[in-house]
C-alpha atoms as a PDB file:
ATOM      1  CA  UNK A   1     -31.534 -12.256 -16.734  1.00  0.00           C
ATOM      2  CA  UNK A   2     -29.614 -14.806 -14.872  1.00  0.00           C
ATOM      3  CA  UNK A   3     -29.294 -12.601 -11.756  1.00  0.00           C
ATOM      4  CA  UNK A   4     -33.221 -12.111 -11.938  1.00  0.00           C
ATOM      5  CA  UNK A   5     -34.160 -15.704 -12.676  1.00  0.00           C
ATOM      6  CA  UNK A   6     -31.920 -16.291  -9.280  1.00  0.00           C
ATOM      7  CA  UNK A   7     -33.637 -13.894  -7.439  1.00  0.00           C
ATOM      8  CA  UNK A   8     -37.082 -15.366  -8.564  1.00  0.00           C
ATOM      9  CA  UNK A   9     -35.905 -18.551  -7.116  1.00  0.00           C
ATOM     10  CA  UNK A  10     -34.979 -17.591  -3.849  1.00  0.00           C
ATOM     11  CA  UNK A  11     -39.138 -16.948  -3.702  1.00  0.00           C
ATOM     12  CA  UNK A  12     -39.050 -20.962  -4.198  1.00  0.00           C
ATOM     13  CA  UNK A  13     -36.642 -21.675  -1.307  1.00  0.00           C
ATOM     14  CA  UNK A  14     -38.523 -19.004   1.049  1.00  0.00           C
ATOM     15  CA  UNK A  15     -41.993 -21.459  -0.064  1.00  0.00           C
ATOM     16  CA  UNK A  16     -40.483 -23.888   0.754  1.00  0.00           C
ATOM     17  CA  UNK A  17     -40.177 -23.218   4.375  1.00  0.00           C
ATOM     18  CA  UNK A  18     -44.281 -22.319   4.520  1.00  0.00           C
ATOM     19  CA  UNK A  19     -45.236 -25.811   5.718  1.00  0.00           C
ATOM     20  CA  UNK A  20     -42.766 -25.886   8.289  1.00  0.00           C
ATOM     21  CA  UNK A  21     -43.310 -22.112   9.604  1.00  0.00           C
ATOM     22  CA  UNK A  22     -47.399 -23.303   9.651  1.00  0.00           C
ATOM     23  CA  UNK A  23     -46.719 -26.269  11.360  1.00  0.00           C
ATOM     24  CA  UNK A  24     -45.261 -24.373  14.062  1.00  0.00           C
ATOM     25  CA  UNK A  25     -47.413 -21.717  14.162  1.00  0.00           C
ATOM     26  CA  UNK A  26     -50.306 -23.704  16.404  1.00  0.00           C
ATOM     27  CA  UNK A  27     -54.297 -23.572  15.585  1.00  0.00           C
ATOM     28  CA  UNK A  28     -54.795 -20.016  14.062  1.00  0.00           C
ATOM     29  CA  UNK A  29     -57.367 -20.341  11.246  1.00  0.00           C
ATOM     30  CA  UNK A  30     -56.023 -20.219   7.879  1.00  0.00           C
ATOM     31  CA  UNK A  31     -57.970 -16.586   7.276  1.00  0.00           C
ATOM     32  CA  UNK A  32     -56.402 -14.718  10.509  1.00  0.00           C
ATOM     33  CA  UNK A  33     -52.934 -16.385   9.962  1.00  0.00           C
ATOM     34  CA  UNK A  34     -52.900 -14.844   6.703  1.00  0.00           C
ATOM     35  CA  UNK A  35     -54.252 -11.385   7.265  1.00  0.00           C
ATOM     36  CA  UNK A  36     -51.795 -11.109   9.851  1.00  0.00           C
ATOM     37  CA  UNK A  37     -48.878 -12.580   8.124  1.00  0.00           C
ATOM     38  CA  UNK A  38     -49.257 -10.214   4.795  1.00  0.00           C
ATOM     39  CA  UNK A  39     -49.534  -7.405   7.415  1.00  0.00           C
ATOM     40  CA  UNK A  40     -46.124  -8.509   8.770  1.00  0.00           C
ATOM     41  CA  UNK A  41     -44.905  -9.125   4.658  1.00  0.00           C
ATOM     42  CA  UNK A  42     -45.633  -5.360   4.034  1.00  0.00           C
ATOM     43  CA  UNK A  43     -43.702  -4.051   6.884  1.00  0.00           C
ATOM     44  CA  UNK A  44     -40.049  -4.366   4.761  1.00  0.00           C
ATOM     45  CA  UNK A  45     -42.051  -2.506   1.847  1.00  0.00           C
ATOM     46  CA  UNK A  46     -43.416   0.409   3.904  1.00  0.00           C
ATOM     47  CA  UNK A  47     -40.182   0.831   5.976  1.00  0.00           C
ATOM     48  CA  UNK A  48     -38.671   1.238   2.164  1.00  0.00           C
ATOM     49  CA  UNK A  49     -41.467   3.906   1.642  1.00  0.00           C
ATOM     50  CA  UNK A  50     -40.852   5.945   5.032  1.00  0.00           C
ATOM     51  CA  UNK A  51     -37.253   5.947   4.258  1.00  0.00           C
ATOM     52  CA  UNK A  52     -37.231   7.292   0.467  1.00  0.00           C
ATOM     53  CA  UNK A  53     -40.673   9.160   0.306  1.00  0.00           C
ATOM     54  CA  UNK A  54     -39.690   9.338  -3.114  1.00  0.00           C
ATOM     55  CA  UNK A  55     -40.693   6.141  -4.021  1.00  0.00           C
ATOM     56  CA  UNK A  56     -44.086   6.589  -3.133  1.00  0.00           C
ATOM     57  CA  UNK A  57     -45.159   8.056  -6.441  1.00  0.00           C
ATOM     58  CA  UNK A  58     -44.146   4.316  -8.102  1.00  0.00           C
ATOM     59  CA  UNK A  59     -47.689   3.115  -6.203  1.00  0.00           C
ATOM     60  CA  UNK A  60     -49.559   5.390  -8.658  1.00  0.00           C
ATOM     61  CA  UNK A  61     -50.212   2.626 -11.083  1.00  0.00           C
ATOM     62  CA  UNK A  62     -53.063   2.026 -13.554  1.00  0.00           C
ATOM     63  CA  UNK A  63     -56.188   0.286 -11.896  1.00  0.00           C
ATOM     64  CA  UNK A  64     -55.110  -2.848 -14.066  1.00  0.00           C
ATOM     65  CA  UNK A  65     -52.093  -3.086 -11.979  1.00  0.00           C
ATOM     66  CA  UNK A  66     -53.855  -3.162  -8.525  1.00  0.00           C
ATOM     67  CA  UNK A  67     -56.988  -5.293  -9.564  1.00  0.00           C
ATOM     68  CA  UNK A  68     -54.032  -8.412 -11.078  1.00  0.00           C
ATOM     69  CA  UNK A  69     -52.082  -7.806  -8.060  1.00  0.00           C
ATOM     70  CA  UNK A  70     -54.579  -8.229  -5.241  1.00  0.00           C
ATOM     71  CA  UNK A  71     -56.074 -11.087  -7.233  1.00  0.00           C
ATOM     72  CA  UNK A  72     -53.428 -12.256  -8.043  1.00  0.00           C
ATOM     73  CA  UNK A  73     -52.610 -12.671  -4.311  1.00  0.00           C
ATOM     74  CA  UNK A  74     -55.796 -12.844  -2.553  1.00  0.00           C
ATOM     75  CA  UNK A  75     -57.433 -14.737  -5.004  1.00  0.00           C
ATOM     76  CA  UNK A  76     -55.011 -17.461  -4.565  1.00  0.00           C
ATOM     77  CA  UNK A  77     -55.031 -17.904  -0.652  1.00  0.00           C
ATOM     78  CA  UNK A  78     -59.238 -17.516  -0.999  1.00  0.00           C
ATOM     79  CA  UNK A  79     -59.277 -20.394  -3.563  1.00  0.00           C
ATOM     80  CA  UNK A  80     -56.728 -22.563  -1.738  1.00  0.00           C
ATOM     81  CA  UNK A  81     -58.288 -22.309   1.921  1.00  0.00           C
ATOM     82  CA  UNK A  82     -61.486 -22.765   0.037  1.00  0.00           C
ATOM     83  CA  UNK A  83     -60.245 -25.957  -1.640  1.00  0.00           C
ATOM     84  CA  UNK A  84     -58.937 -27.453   1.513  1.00  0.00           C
ATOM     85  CA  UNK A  85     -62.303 -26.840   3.321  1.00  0.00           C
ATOM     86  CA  UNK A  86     -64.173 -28.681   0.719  1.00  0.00           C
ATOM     87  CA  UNK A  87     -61.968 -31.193  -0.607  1.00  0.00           C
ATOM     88  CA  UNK A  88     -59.271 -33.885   0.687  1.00  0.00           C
ATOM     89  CA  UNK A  89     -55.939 -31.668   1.077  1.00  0.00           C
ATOM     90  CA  UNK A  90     -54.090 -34.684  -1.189  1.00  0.00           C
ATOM     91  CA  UNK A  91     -56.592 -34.106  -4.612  1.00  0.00           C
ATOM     92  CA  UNK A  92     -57.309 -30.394  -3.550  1.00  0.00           C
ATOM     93  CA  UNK A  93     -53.024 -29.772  -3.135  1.00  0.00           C
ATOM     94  CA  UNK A  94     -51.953 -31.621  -6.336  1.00  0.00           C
ATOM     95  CA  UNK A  95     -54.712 -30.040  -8.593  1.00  0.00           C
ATOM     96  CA  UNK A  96     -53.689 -26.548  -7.070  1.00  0.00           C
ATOM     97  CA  UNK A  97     -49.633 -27.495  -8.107  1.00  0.00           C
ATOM     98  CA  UNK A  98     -50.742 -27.569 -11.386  1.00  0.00           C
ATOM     99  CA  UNK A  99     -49.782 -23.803 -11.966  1.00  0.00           C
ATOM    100  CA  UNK A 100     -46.243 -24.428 -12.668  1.00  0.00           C
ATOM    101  CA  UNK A 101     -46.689 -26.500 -15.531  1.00  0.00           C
ATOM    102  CA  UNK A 102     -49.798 -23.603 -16.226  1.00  0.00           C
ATOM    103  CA  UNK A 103     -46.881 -20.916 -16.745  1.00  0.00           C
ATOM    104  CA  UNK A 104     -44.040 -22.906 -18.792  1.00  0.00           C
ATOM    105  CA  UNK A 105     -47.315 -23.514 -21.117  1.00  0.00           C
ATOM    106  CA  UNK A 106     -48.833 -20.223 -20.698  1.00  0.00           C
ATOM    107  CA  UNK A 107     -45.346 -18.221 -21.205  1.00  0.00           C
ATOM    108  CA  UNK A 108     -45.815 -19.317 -25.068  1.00  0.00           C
ATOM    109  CA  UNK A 109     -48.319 -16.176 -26.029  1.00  0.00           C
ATOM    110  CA  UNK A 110     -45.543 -13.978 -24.208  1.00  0.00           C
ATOM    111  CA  UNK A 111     -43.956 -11.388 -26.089  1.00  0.00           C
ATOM    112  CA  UNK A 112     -40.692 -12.820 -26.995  1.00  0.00           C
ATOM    113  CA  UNK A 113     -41.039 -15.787 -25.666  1.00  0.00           C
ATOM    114  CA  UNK A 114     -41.119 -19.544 -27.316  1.00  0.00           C
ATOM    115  CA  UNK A 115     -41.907 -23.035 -25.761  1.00  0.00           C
ATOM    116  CA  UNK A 116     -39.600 -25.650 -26.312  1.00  0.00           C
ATOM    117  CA  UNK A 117     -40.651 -29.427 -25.783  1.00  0.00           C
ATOM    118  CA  UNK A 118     -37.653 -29.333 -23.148  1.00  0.00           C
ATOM    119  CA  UNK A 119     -39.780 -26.227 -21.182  1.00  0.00           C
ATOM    120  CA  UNK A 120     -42.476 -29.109 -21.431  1.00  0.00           C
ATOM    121  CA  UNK A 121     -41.063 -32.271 -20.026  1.00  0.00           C
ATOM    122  CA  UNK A 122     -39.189 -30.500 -17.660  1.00  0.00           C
ATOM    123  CA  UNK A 123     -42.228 -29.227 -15.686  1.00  0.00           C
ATOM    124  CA  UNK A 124     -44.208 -32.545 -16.526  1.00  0.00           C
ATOM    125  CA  UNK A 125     -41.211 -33.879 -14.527  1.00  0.00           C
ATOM    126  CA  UNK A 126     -41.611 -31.650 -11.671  1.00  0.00           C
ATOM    127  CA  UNK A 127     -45.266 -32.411 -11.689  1.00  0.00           C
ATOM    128  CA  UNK A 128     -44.402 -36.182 -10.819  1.00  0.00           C
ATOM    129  CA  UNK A 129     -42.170 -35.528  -8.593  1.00  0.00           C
ATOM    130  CA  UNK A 130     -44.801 -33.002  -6.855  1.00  0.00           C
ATOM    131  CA  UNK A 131     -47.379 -35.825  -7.385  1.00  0.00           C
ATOM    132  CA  UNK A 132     -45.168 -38.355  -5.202  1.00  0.00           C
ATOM    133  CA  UNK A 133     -44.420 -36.184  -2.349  1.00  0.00           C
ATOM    134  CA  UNK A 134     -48.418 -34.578  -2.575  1.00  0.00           C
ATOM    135  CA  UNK A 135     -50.200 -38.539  -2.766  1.00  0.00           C
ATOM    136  CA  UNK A 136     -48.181 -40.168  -1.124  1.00  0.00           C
ATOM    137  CA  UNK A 137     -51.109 -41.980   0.431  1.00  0.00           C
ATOM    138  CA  UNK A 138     -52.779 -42.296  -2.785  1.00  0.00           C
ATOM    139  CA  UNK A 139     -55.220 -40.226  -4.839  1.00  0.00           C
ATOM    140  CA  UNK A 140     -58.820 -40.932  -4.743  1.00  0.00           C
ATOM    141  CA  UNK A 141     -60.970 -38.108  -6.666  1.00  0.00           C
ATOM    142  CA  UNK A 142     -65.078 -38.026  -5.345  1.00  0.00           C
ATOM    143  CA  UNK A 143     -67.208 -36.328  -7.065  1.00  0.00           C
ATOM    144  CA  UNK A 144     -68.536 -35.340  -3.517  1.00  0.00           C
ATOM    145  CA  UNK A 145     -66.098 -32.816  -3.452  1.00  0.00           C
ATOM    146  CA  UNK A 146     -66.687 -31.193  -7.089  1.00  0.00           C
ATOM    147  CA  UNK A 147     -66.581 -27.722  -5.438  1.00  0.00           C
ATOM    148  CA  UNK A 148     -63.064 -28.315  -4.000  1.00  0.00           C
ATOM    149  CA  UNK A 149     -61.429 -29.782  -6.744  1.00  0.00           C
ATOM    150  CA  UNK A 150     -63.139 -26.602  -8.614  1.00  0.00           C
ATOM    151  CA  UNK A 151     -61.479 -24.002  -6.414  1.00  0.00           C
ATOM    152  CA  UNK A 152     -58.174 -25.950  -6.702  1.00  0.00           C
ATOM    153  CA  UNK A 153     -58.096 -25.722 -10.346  1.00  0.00           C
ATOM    154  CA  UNK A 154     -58.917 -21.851  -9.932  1.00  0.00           C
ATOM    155  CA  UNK A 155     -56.344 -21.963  -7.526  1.00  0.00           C
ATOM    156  CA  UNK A 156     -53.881 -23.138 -10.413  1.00  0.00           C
ATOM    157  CA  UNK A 157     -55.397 -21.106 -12.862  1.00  0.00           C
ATOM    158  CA  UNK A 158     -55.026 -17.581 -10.820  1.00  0.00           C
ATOM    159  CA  UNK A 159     -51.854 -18.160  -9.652  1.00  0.00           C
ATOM    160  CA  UNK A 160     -50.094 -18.731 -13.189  1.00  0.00           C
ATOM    161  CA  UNK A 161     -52.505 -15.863 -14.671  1.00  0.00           C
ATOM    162  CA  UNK A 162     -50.437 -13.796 -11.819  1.00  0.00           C
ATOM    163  CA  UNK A 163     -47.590 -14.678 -13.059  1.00  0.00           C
ATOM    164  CA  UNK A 164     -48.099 -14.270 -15.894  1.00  0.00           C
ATOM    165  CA  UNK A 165     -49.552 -10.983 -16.438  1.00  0.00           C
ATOM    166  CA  UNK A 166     -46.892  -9.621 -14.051  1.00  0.00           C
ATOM    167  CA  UNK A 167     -44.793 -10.700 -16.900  1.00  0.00           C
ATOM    168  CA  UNK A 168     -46.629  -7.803 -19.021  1.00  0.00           C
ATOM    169  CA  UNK A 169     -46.236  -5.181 -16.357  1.00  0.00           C
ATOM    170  CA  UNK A 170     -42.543  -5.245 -16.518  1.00  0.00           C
ATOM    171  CA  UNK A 171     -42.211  -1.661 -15.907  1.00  0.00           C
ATOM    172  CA  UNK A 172     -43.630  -1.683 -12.741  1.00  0.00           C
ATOM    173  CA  UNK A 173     -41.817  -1.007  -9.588  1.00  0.00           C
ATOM    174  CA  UNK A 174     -41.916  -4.198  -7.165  1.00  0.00           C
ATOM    175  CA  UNK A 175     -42.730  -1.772  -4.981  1.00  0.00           C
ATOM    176  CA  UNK A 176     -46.362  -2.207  -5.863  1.00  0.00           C
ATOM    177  CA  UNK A 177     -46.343  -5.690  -3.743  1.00  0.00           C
ATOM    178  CA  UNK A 178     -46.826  -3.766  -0.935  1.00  0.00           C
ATOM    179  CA  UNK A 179     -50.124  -2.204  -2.071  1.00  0.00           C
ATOM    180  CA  UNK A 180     -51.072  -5.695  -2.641  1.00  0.00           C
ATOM    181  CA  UNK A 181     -49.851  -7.578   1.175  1.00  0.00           C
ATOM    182  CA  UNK A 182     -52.111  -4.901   2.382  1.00  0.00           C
ATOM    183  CA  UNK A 183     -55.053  -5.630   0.883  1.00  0.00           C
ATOM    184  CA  UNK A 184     -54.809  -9.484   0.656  1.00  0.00           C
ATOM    185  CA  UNK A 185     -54.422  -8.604   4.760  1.00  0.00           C
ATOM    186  CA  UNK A 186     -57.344  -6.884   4.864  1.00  0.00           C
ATOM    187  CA  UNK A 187     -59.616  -8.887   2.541  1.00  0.00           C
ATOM    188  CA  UNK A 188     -58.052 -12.015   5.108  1.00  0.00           C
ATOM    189  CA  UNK A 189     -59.654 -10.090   7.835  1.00  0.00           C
ATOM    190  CA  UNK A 190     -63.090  -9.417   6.630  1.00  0.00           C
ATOM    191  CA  UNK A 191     -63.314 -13.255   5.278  1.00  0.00           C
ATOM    192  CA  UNK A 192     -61.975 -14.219   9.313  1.00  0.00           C
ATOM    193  CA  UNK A 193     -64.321 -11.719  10.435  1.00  0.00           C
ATOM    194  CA  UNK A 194     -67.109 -13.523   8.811  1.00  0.00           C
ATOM    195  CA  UNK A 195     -65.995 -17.277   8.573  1.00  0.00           C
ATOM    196  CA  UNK A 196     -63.662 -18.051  11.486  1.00  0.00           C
ATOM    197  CA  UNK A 197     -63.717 -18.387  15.102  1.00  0.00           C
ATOM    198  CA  UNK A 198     -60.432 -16.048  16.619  1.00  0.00           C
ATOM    199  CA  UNK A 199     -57.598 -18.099  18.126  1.00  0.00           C
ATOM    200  CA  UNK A 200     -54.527 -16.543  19.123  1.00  0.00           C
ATOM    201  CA  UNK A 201     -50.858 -18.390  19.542  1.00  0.00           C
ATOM    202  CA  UNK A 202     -50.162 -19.963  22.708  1.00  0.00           C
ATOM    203  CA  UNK A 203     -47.045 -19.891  23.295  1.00  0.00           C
ATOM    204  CA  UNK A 204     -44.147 -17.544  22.185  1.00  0.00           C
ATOM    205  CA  UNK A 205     -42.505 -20.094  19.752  1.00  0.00           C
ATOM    206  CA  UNK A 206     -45.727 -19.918  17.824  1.00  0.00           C
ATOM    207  CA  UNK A 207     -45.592 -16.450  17.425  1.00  0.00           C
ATOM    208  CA  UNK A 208     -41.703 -16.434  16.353  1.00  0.00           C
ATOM    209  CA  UNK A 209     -43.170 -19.115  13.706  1.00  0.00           C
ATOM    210  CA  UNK A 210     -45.923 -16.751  12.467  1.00  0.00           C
ATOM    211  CA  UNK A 211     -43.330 -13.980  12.329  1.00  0.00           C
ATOM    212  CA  UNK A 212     -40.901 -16.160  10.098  1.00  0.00           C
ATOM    213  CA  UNK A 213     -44.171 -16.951   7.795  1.00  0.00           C
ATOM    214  CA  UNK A 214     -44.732 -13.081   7.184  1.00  0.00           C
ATOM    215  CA  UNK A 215     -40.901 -12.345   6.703  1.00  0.00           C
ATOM    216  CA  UNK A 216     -40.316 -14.901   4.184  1.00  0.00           C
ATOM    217  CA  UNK A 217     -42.605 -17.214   2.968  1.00  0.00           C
ATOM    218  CA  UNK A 218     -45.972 -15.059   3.035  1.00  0.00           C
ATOM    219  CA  UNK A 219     -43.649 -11.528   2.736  1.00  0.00           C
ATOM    220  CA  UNK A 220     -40.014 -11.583   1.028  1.00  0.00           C
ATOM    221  CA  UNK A 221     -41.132 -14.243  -1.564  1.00  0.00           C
ATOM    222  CA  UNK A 222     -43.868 -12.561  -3.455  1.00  0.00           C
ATOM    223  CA  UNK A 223     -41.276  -9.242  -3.608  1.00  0.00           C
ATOM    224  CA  UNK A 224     -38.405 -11.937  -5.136  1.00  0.00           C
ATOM    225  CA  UNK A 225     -41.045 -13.805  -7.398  1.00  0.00           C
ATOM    226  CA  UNK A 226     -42.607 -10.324  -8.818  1.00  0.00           C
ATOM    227  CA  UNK A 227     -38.862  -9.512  -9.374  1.00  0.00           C
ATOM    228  CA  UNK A 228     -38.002 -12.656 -10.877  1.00  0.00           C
ATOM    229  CA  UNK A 229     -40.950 -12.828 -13.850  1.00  0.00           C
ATOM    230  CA  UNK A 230     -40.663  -9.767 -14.780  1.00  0.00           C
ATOM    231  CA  UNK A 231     -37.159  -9.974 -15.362  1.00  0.00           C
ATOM    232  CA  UNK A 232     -35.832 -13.316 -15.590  1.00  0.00           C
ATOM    233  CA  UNK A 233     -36.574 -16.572 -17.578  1.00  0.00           C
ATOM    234  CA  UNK A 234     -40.277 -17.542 -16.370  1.00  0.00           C
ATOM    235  CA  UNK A 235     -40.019 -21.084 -17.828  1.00  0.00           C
ATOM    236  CA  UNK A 236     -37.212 -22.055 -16.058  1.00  0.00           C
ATOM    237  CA  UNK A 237     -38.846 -20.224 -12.995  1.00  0.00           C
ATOM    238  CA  UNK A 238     -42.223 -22.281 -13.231  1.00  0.00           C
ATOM    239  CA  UNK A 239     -40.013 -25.365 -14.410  1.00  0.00           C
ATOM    240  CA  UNK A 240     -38.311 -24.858 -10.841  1.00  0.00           C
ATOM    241  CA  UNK A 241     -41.277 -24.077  -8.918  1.00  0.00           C
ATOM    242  CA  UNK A 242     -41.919 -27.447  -8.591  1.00  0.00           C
ATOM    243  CA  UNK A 243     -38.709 -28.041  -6.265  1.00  0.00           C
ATOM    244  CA  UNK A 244     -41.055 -25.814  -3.543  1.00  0.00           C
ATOM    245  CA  UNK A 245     -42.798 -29.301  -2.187  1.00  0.00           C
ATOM    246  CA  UNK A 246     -40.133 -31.171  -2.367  1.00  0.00           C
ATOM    247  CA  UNK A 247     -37.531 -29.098  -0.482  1.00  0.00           C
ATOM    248  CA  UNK A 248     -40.640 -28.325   2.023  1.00  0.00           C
ATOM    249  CA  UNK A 249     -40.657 -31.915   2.816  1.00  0.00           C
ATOM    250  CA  UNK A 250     -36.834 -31.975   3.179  1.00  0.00           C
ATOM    251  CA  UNK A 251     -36.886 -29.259   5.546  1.00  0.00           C
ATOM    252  CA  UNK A 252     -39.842 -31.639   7.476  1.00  0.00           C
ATOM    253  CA  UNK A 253     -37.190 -34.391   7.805  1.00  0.00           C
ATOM    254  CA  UNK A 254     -34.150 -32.137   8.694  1.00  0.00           C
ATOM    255  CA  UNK A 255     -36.364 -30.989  11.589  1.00  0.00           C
ATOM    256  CA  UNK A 256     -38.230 -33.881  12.872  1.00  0.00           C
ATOM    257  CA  UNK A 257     -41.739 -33.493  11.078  1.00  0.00           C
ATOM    258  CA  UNK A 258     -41.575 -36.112   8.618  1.00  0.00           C
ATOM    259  CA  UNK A 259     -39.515 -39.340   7.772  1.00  0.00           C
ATOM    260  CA  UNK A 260     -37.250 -40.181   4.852  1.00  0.00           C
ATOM    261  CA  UNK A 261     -38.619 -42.487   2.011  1.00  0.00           C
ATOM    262  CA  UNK A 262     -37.650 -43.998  -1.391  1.00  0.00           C
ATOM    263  CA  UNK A 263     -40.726 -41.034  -2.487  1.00  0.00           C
ATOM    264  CA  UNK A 264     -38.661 -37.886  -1.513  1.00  0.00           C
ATOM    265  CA  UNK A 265     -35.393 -39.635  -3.272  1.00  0.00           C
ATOM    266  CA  UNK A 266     -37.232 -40.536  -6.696  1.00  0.00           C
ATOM    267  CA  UNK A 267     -39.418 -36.994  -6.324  1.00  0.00           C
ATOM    268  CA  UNK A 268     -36.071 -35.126  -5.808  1.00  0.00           C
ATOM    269  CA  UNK A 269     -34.480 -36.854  -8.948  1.00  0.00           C
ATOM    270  CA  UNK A 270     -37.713 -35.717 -11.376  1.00  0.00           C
ATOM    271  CA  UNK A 271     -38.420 -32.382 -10.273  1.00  0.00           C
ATOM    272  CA  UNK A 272     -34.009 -31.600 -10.256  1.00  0.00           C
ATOM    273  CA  UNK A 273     -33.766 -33.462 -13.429  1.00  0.00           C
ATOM    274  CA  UNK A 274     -36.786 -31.291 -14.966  1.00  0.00           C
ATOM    275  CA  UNK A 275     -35.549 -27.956 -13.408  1.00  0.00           C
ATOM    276  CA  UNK A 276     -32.267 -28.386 -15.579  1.00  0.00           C
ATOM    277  CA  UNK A 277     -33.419 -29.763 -18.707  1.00  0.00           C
ATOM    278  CA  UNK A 278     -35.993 -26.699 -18.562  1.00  0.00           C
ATOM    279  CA  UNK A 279     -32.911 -24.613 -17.795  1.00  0.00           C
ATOM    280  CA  UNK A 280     -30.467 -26.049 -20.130  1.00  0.00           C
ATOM    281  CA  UNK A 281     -30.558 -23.049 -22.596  1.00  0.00           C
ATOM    282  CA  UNK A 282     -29.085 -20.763 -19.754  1.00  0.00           C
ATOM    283  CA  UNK A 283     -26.833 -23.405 -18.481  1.00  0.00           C
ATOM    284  CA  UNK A 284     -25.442 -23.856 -21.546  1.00  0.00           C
ATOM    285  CA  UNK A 285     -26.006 -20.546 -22.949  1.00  0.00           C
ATOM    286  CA  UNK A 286     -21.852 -19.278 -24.492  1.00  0.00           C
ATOM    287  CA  UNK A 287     -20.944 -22.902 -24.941  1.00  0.00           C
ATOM    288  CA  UNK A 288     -19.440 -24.080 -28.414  1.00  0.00           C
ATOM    289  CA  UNK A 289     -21.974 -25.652 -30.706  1.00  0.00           C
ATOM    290  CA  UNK A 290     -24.938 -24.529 -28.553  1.00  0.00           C
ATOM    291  CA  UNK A 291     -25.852 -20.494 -29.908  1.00  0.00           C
ATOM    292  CA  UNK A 292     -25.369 -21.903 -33.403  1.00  0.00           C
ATOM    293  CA  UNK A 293     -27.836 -24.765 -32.256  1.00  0.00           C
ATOM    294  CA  UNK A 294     -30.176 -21.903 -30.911  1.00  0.00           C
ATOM    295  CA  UNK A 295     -29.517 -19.265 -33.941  1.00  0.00           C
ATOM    296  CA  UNK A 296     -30.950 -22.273 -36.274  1.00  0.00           C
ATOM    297  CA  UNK A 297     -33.865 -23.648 -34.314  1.00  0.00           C
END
C-alpha cells in the first residue's frame, strides 16, 4: 500500500506543475488546450498498447467503467472551465478544492475503510492552507454568479465521486485511462468546436509548455492517481491533495511568476502539518505501542 499511496502522490507533484505549464503555454482557449493535451496524455498509453497487443483485451470493461471514467475526467475540466467563465476564479477555485476534503469524508462508506477525526482535521488543514494561497486577495461570494459557484461545487463533487468509485473498480487495469484521455480529447474538441474561437501557440516555447501539460500534469497524473486509489490509502491521498496549490505556487516563485509571502509560509505549515497527521497511521504503522493502539480502537 505504501508503494501505491506514493505513486498516487507523484499525480499531486505532476498537478502541481499545471499552473506553471498553462502559464507558459500562451492564449489557447481552455477547451482546445485540453483536447489537445489529453490527446498528447494518451500517447504513453497507446504506445503501451502497440507494444503488448495483449493488453488490449484489459479495455473490454463493463459500460460502468467507461461512463465513471470519462465523467469522471471530462466532467471535471467541463465544470471547472465552466465555473471560471461564470464566476470570479478566487470563489469559483476554492469551492472547486473542496474535493479533497470530499474524499477523506466520502472514503467512510468504502469497503474496509474507517474515518478517523485525524483523516478529518488533517484535510480541514489542507483546506486552509488551500484557502490562503486560493484568496489571497480576499473572498467575496455574489449571488450574481450563482451558476459558477454551482459548477464549482459540481466540480468538487465529480471529481471526489471519481475517485472514489475508482476505488470500487480496483480490478481494473489502469490501462483503461487511456480510453478515457481520448474521449475527454474529443468531447474538448466538439465543446471548442462550438464555444471557442481557434488560437494556436506562437512561439515554440509555448508549444514545449503544452507538451509538458499533456506528459505530466494533464497525462502521467491521472495514470499515477487511478493507480494510487485503487491501491493505496485514499485518505491520506485526498489529505495530501491539498499540497497541489501550494507547491504550484512554489514552483511560481522558483521561476519568476509569483513572489514569496508570510501566505505561502503559514499555507505550507497547514496543508504539511495536515498531510501527516492524516498519514500518521502509516508513518507510524510497526512502531511499539501504536498496532496495539490501532487493534483496540
Amino acid at each position: 500500500m505504501l508503494k501505491a499511496t506514493f505513486i498516487g502522490f507523484t499525480a499531486i507533484l505532476m498537478w502541481s506543475l499545471l499552473a506553471l505549464f498553462t502559464a507558459a503555454s500562451g492564449k489557447m482557449p481552455p477547451f482546445q488546450l485540453s483536447a489537445i493535451c489529453f490527446l498528447i496524455g494518451s500517447l504513453p498509453g497507446i504506445a503501451v498498447l502497440v507494444a503488448r497487443p495483449d493488453r488490449l483485451k484489459l479495455l473490454r470493461q463493463p459500460a460502468k467503467v467507461w461512463i465513471v471514467g470519462i465523467a469522471g475526467l471530462f466532467g471535471y475540466h467541463f465544470l471547472y472551465f465552466t465555473a471560471l467563465r461564470n464566476a470570479p476564479a478566487v470563489e469559483a477555485g476554492l469551492i472547486a478544492y473542496l474535493w479533497p476534503l470530499l474524499i477523506v469524508v466520502g472514503s467512510a462508506m468504502l469497503p474496509g475503510e474507517r474515518l478517523r477525526w485525524y483523516h478529518v482535521v488533517g484535510a480541514l488543514a489542507g483546506l486552509s492552507g488551500t484557502a490562503l494561497i486560493v484568496a489571497r486577495n480576499g473572498i467575496a461570494f455574489d449571488g450574481a454568479y450563482t451558476l459558477g459557484y454551482g459548477a464549482a461545487l459540481l466540480c468538487a463533487f465529480t471529481w471526489s465521486g471519481y475517485s472514489l468509485l475508482t476505488r470500487r473498480f480496483e480490478a481494473v487495469s489502469t490501462d483503461v485511462v487511456t480510453g478515457f484521455c481520448l474521449a475527454t480529447s474529443a468531447l474538448s474538441f466538439v465543446c471548442h468546436l462550438a464555444l471557442e474561437t481557434t488560437v494556436w501557440p506562437s512561439t515554440g516555447f509555448e508549444w514545449f509548455a503544452i507538451l509538458g501539460l499533456g506528459l505530466l500534469p494533464v497525462g502521467a497524473a491521472f495514470y499515477a492517481w487511478d493507480y494510487g486509489v485503487k491501491n493505496g490509502d485514499i485518505q491520506i491521498l485526498g489529505a495530501a491533495s491539498y499540497a497541489a496549490p501550494v507547491l504550484s505556487t512554489l514552483v511560481l516563485i522558483v521561476t519568476g511568476f509569483a513572489e514569496p509571502s508570510w501566505r505561502i509560509a503559514a499555507a505550507c505549515a497547514l496543508v504539511t502539518g495536515g498531510a501527516v497527521l492524516a498519514a500518521k497511521d502509516m508513518i507510524f504503522r510497526g512502531k511499539p505501542g501504536v498496532a496495539a493502539e490501532g487493534a483496540g480502537a
